[in-house]
PDB file of N, CA and C in Angstrom:
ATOM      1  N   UNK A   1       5.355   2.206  11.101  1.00  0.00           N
ATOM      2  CA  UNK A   1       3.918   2.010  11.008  1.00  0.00           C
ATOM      3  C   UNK A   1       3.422   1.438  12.329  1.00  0.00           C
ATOM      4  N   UNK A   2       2.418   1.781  12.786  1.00  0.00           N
ATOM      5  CA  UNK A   2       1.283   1.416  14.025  1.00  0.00           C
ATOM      6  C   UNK A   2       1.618   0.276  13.967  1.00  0.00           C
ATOM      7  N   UNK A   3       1.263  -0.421  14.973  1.00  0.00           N
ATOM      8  CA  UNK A   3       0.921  -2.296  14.566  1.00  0.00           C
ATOM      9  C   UNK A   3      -0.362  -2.066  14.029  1.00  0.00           C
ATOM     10  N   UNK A   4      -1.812  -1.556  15.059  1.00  0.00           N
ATOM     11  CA  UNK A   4      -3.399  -1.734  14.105  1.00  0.00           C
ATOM     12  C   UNK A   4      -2.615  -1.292  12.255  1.00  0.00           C
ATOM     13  N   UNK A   5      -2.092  -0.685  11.510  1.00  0.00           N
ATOM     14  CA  UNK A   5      -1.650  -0.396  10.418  1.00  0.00           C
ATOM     15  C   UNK A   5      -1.546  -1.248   9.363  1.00  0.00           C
ATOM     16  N   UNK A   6      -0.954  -2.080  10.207  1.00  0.00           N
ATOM     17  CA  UNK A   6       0.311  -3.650   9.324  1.00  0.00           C
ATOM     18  C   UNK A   6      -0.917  -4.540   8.573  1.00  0.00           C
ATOM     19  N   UNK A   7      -2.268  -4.368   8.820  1.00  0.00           N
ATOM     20  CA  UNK A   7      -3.160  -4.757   8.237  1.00  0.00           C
ATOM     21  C   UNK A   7      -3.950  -3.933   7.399  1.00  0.00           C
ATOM     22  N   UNK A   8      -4.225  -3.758   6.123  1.00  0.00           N
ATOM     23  CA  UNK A   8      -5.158  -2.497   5.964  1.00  0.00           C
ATOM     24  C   UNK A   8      -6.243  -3.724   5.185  1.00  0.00           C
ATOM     25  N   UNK A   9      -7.052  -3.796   5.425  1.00  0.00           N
ATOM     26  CA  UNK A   9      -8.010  -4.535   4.982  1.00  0.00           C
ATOM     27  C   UNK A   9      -9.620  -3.736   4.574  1.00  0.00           C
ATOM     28  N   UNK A  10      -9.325  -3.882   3.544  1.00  0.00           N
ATOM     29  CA  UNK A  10     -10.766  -2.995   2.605  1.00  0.00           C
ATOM     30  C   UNK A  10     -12.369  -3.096   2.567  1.00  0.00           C
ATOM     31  N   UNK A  11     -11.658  -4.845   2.694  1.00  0.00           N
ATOM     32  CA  UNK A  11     -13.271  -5.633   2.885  1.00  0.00           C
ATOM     33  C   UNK A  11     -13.874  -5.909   1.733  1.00  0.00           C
ATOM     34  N   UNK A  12     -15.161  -6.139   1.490  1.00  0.00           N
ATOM     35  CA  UNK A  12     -15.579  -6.280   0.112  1.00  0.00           C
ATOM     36  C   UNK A  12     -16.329  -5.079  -0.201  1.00  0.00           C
ATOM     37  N   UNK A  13     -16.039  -4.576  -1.174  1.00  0.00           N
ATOM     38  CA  UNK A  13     -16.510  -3.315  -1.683  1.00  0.00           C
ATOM     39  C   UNK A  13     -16.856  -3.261  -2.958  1.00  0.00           C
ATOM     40  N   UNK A  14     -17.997  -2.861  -4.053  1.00  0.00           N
ATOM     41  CA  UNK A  14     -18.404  -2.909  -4.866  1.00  0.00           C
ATOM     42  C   UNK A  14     -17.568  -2.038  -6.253  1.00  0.00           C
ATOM     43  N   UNK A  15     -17.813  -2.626  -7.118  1.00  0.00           N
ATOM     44  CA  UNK A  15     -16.922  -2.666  -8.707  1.00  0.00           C
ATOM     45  C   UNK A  15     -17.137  -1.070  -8.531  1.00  0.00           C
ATOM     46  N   UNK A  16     -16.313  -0.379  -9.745  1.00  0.00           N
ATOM     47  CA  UNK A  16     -16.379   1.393  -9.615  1.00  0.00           C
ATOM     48  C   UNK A  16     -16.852   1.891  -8.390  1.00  0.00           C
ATOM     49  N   UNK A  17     -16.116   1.533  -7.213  1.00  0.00           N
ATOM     50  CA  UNK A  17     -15.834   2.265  -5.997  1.00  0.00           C
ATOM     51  C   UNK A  17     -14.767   2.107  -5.580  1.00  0.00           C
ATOM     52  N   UNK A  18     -14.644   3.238  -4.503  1.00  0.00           N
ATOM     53  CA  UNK A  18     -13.429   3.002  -4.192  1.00  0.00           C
ATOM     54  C   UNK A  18     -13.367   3.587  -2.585  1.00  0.00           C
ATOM     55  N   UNK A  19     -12.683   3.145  -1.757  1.00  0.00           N
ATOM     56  CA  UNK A  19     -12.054   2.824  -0.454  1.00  0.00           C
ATOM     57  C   UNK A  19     -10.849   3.474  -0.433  1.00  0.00           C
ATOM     58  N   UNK A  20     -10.784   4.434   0.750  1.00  0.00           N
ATOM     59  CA  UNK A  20      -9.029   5.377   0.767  1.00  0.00           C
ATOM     60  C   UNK A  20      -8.592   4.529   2.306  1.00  0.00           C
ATOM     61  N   UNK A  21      -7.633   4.295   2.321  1.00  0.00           N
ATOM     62  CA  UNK A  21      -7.312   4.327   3.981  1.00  0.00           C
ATOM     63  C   UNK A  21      -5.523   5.183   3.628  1.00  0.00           C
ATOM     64  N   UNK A  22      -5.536   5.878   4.785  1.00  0.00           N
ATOM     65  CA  UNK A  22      -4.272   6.967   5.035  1.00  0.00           C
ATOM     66  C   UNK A  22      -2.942   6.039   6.149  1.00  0.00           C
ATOM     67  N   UNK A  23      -1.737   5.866   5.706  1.00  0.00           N
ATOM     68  CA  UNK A  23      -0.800   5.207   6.869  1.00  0.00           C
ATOM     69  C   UNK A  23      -0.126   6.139   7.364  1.00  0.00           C
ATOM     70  N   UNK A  24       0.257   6.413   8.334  1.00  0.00           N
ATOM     71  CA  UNK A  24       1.261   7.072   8.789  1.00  0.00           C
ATOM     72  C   UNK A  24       2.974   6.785   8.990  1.00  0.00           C
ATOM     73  N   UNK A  25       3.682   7.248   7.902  1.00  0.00           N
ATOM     74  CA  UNK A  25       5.246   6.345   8.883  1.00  0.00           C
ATOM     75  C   UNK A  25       6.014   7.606   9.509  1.00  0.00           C
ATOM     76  N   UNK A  26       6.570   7.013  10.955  1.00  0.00           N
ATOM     77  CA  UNK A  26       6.933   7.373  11.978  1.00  0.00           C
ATOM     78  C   UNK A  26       8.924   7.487  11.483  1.00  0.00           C
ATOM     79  N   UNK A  27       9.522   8.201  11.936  1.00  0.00           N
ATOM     80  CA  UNK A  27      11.099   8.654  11.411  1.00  0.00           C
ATOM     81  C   UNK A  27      11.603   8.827  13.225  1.00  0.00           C
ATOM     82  N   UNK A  28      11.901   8.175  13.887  1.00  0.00           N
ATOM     83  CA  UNK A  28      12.288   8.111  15.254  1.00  0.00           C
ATOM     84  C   UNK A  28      14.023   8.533  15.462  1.00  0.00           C
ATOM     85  N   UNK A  29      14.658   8.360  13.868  1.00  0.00           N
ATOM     86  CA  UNK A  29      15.910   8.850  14.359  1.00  0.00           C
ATOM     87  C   UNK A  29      16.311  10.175  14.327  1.00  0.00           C
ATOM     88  N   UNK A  30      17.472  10.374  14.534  1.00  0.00           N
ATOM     89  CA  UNK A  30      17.983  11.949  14.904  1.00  0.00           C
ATOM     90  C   UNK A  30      18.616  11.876  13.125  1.00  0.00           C
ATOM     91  N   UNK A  31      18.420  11.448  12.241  1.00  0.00           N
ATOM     92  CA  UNK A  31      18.786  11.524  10.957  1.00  0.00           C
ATOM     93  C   UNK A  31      17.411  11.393   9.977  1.00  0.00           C
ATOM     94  N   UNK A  32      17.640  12.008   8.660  1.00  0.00           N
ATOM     95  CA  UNK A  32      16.265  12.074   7.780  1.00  0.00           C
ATOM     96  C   UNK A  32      16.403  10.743   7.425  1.00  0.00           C
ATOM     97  N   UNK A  33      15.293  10.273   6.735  1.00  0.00           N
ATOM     98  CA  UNK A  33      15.611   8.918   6.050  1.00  0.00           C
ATOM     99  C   UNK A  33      15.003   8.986   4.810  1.00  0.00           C
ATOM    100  N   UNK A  34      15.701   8.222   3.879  1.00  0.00           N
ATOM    101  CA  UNK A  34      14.975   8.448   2.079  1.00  0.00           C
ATOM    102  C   UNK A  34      14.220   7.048   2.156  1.00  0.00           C
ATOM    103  N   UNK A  35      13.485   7.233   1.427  1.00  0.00           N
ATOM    104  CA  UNK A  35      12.427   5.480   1.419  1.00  0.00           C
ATOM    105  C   UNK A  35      11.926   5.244   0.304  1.00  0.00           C
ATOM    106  N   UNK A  36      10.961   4.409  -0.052  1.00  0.00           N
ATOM    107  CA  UNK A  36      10.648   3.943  -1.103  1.00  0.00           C
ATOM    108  C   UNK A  36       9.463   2.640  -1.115  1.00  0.00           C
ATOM    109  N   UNK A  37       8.254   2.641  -1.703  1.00  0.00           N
ATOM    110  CA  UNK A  37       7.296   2.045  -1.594  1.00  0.00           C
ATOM    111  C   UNK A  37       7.461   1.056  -2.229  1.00  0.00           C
ATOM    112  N   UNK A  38       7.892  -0.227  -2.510  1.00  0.00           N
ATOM    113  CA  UNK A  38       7.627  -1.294  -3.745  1.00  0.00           C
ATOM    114  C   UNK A  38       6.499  -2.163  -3.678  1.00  0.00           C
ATOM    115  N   UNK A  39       6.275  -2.826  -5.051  1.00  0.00           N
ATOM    116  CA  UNK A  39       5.082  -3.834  -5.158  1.00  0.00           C
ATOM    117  C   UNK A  39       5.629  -4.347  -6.274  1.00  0.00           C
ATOM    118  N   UNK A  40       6.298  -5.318  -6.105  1.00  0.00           N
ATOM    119  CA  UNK A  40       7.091  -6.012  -7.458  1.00  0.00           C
ATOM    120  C   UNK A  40       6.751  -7.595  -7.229  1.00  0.00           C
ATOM    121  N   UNK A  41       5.684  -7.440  -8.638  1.00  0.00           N
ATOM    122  CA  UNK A  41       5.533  -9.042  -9.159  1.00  0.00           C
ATOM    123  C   UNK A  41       6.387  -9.676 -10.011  1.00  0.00           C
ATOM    124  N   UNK A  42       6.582 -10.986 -10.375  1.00  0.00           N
ATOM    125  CA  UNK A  42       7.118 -11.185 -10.959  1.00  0.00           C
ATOM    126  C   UNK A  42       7.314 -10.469 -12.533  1.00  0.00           C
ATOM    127  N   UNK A  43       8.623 -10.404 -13.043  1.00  0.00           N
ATOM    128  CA  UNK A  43       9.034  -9.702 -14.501  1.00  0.00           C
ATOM    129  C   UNK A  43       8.598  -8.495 -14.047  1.00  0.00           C
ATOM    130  N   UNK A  44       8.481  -7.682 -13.362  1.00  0.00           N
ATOM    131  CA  UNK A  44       7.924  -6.417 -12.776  1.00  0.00           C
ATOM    132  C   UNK A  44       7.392  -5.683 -12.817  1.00  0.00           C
ATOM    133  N   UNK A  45       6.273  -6.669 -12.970  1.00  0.00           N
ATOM    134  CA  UNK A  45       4.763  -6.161 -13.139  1.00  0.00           C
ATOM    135  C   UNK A  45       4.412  -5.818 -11.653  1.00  0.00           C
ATOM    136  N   UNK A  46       3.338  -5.250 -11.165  1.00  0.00           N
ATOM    137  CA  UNK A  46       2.873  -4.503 -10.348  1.00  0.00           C
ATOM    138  C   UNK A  46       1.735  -5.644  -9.811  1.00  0.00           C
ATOM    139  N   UNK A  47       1.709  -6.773  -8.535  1.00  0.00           N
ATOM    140  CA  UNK A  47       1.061  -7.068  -7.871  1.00  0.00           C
ATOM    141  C   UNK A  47      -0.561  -6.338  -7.405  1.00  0.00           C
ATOM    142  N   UNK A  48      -0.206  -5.769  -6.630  1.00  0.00           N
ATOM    143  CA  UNK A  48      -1.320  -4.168  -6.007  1.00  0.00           C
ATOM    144  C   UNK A  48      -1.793  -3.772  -7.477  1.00  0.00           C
ATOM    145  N   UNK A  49      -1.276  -3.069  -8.598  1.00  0.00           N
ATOM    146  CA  UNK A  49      -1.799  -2.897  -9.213  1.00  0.00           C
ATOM    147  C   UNK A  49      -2.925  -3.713 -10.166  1.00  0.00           C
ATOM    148  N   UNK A  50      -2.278  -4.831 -10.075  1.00  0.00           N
ATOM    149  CA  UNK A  50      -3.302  -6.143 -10.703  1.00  0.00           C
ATOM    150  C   UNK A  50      -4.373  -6.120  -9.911  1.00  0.00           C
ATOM    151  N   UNK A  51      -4.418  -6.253  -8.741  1.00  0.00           N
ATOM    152  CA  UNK A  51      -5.435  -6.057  -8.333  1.00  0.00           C
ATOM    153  C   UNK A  51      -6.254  -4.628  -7.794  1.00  0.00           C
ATOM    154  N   UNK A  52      -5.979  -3.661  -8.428  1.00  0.00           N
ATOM    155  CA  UNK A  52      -6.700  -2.181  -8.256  1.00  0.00           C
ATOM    156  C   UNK A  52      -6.675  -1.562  -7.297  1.00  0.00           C
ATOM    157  N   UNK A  53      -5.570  -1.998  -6.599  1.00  0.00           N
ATOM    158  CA  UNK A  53      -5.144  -0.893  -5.636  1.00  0.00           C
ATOM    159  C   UNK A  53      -3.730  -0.099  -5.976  1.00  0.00           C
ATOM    160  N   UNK A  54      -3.820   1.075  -5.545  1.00  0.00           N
ATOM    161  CA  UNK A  54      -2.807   2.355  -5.512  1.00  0.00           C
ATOM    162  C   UNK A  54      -2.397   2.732  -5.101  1.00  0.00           C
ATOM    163  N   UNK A  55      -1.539   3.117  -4.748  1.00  0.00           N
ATOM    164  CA  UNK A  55      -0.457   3.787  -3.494  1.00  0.00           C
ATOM    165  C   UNK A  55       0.464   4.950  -3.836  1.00  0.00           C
ATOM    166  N   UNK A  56       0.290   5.796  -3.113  1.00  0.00           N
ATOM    167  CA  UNK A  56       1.290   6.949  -3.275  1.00  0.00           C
ATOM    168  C   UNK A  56       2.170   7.531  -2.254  1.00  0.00           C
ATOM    169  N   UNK A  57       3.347   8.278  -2.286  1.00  0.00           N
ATOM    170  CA  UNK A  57       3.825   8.368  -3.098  1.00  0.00           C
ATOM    171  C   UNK A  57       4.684   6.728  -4.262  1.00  0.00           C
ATOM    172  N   UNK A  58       5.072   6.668  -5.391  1.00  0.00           N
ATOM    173  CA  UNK A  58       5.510   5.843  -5.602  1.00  0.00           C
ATOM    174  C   UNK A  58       7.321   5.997  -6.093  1.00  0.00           C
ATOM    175  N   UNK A  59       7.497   7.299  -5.732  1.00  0.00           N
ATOM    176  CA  UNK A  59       8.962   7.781  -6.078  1.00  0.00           C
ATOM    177  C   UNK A  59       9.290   7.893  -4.342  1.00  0.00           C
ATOM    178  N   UNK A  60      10.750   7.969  -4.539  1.00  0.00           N
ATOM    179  CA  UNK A  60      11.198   7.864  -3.466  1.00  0.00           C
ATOM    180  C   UNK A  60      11.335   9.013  -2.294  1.00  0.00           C
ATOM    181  N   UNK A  61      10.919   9.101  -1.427  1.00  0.00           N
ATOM    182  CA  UNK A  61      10.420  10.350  -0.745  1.00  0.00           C
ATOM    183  C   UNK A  61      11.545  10.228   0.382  1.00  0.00           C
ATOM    184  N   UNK A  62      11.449  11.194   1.541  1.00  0.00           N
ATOM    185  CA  UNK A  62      12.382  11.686   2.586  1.00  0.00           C
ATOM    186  C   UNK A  62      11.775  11.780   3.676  1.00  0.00           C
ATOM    187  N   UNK A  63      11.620  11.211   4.990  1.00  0.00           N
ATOM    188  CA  UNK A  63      11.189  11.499   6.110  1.00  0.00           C
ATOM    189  C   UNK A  63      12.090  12.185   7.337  1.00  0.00           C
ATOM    190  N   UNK A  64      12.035  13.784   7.240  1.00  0.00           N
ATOM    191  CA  UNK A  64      13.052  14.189   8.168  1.00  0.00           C
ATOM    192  C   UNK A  64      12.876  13.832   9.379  1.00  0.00           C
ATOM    193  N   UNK A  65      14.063  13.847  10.297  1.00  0.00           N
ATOM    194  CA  UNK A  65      14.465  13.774  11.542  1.00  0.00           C
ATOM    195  C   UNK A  65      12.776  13.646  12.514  1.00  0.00           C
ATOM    196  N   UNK A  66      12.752  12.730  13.276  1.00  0.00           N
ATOM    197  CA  UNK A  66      11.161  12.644  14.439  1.00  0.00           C
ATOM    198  C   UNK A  66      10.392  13.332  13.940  1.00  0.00           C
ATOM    199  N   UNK A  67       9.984  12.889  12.973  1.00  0.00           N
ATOM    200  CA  UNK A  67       8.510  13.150  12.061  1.00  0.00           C
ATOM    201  C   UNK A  67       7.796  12.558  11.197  1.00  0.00           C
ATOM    202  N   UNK A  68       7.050  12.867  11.146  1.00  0.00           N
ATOM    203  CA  UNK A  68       6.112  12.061  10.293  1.00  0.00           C
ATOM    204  C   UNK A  68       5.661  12.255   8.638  1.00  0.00           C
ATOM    205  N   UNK A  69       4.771  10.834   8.141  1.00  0.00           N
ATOM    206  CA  UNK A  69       4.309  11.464   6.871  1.00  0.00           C
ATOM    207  C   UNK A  69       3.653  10.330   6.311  1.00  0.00           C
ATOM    208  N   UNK A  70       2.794  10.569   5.431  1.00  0.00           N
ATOM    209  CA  UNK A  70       1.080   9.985   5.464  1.00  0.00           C
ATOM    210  C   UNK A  70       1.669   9.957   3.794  1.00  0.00           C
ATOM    211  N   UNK A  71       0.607   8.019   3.668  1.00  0.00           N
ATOM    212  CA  UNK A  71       1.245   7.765   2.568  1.00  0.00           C
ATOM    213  C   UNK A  71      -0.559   7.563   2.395  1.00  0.00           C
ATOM    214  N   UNK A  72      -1.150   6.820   1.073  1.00  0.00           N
ATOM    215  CA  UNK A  72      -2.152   7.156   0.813  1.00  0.00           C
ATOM    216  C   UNK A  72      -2.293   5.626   0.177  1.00  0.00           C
ATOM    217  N   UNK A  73      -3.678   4.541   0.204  1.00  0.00           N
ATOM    218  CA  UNK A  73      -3.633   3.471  -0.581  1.00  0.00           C
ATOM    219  C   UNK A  73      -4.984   3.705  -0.690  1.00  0.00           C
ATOM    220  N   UNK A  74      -5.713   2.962  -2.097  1.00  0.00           N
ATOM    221  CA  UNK A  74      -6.765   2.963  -2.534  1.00  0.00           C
ATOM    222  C   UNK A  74      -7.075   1.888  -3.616  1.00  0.00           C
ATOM    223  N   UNK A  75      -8.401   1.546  -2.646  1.00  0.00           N
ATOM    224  CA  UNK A  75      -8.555   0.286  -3.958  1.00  0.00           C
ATOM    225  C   UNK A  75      -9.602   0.892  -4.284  1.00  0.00           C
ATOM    226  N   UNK A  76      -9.819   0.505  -5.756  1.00  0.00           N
ATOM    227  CA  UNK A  76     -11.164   1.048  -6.819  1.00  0.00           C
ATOM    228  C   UNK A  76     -11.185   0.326  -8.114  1.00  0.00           C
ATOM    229  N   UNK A  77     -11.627  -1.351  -7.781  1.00  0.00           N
ATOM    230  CA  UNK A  77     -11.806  -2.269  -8.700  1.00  0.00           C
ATOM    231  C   UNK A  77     -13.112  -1.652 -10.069  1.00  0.00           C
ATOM    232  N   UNK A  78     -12.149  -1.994 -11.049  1.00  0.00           N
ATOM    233  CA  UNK A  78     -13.105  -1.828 -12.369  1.00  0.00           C
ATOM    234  C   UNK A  78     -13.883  -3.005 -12.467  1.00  0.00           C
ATOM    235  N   UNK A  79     -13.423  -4.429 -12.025  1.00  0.00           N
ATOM    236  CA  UNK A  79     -14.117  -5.521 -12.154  1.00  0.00           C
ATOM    237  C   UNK A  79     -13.993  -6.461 -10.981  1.00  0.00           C
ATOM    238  N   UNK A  80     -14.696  -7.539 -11.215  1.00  0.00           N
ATOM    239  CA  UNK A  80     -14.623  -8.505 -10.123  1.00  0.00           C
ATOM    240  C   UNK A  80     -13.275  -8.809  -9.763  1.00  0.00           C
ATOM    241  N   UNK A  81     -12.845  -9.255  -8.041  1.00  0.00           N
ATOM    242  CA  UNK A  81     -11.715  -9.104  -7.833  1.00  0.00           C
ATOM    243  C   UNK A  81     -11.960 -10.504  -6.600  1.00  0.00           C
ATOM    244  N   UNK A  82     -11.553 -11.404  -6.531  1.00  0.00           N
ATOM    245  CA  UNK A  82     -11.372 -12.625  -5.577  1.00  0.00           C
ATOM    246  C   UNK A  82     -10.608 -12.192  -4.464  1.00  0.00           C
ATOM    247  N   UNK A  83     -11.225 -12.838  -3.123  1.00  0.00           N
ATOM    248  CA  UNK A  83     -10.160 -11.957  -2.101  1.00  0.00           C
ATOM    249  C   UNK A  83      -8.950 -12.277  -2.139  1.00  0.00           C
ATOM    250  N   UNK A  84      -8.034 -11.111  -1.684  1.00  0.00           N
ATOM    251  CA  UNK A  84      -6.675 -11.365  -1.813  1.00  0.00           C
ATOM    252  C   UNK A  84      -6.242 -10.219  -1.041  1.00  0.00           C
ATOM    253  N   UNK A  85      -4.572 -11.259  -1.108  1.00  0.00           N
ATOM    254  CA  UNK A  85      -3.613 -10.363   0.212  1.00  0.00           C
ATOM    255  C   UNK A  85      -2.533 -10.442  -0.174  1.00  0.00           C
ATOM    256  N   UNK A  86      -1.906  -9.137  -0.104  1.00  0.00           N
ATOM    257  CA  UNK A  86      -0.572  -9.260  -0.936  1.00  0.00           C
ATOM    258  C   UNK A  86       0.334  -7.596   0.369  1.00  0.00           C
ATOM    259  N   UNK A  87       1.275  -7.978  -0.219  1.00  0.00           N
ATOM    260  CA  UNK A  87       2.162  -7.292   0.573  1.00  0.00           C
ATOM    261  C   UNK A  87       2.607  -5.840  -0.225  1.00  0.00           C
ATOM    262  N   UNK A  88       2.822  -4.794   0.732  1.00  0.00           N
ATOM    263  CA  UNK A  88       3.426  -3.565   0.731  1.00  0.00           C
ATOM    264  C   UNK A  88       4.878  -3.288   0.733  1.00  0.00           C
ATOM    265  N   UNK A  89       5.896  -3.078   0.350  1.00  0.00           N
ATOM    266  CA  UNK A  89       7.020  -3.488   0.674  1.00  0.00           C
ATOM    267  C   UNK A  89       7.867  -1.811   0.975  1.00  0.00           C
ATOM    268  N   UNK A  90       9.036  -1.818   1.784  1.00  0.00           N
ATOM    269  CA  UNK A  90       9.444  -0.723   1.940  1.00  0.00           C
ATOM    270  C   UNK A  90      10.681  -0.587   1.725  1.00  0.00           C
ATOM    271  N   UNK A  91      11.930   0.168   0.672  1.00  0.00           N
ATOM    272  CA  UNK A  91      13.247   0.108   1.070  1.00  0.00           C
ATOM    273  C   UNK A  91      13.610   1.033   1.714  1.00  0.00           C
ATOM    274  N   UNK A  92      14.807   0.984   2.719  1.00  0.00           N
ATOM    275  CA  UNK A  92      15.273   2.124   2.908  1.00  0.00           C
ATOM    276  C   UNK A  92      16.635   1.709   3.204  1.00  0.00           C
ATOM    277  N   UNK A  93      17.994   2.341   3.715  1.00  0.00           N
ATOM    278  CA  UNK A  93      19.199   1.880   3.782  1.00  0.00           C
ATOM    279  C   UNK A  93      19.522   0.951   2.732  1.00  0.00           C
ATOM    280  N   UNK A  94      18.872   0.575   1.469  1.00  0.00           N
ATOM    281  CA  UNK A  94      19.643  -0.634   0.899  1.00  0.00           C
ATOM    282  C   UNK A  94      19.145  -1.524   1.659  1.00  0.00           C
ATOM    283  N   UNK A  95      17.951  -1.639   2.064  1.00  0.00           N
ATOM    284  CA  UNK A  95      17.200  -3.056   2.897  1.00  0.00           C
ATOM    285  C   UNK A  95      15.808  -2.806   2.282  1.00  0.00           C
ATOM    286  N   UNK A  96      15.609  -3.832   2.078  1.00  0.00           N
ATOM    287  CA  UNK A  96      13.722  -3.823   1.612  1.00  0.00           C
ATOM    288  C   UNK A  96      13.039  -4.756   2.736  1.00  0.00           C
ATOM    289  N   UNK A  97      12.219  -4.953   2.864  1.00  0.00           N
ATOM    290  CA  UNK A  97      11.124  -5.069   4.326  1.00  0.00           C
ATOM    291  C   UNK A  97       9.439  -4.693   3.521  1.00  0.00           C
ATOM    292  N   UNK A  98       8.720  -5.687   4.605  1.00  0.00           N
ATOM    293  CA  UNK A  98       7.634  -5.863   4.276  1.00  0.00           C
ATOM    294  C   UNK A  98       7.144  -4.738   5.409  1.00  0.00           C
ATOM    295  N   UNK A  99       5.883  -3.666   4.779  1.00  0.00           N
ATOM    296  CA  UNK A  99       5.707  -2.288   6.007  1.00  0.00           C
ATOM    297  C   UNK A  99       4.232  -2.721   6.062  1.00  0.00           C
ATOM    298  N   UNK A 100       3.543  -3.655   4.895  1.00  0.00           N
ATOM    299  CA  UNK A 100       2.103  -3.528   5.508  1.00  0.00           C
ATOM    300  C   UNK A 100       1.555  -5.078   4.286  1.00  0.00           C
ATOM    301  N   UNK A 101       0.358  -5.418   4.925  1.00  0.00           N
ATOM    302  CA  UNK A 101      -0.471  -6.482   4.121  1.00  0.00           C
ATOM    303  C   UNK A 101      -1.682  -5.833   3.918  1.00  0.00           C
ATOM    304  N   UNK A 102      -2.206  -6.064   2.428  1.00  0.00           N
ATOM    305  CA  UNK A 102      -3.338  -5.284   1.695  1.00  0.00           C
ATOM    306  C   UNK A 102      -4.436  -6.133   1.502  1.00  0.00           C
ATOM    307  N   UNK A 103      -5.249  -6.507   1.902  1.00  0.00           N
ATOM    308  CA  UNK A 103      -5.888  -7.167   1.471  1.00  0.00           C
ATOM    309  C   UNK A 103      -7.546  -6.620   1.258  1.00  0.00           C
ATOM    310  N   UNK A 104      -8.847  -7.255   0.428  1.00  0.00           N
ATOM    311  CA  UNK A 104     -10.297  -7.048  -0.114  1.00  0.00           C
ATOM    312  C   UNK A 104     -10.477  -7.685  -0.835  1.00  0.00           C
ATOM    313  N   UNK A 105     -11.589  -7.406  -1.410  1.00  0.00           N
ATOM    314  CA  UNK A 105     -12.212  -8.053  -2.426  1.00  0.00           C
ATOM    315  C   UNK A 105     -13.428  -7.576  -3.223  1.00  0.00           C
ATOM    316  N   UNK A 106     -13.505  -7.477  -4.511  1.00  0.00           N
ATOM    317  CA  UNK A 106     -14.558  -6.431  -5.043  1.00  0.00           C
ATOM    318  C   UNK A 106     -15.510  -7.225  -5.637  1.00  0.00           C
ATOM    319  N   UNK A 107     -16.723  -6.859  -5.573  1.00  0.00           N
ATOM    320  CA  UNK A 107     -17.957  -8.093  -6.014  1.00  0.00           C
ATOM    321  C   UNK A 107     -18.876  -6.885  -6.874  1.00  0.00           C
ATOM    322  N   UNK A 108     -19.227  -7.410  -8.025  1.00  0.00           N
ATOM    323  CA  UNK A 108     -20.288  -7.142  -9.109  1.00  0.00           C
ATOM    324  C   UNK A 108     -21.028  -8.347  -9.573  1.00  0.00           C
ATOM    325  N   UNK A 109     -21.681  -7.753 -10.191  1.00  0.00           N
ATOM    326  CA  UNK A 109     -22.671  -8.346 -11.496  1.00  0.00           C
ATOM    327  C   UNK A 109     -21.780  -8.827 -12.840  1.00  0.00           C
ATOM    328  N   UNK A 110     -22.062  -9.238 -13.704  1.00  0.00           N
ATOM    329  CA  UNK A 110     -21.997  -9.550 -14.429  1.00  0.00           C
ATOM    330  C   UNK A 110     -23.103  -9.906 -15.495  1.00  0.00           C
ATOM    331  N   UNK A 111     -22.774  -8.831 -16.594  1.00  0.00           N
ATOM    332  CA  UNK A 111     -24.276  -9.183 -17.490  1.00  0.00           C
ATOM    333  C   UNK A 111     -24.004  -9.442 -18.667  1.00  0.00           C
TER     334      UNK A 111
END
């Protein structure tokens, strides 16, 4: 991932909307690599998802040999959401690693 990347920050954006931003990850070796997106809260519940953001793919995908491939995140709060920042996580080799920080915040009404 870019360094500008390692941040994706949404901003505050209003309840039933939604915000796409696209990442790119980069495969620099002369070998494919298999990977894998996590967001594991505690008992393994879904962090990102608590707070209404999405990410795809969420199965484990393949980046062949010096190439690329575009992963997809989206927040689209149903309700009020306090700002927050939570982490992206990546495995690959049997190593997990932090690939990006998510952070926004969604503001409505309430009636």
């Amino acid at each position: 991932v870019n360094s500008s990347q390692r941040r994706i920050n949404f901003g505050s954006i209003n309840v039933n909307s939604e915000n796409r931003k696209s990442i790119t990850l980069v495969n620099r070796s002369k070998k494919a690599l298999a990977l894998q997106l996590l967001d594991e809260g505690e008992y393994g519940s879904s962090i990102l998802e608590e707070r209404c953001v999405n990410y795809s793919p969420k199965t484990e995908f393949i980046i062949p040999p010096r190439d690329t491939y575009t992963i997809q995140i989206a927040f689209s709060p149903t309700r009020r959401i306090s700002q927050f920042a939570e982490d992206l996580l990546v495995k690959y080799a049997g190593v997990t690693r932090k690939l990006l920080s998510v952070s926004g915040k969604a503001q409505g009404m309430e009636v």
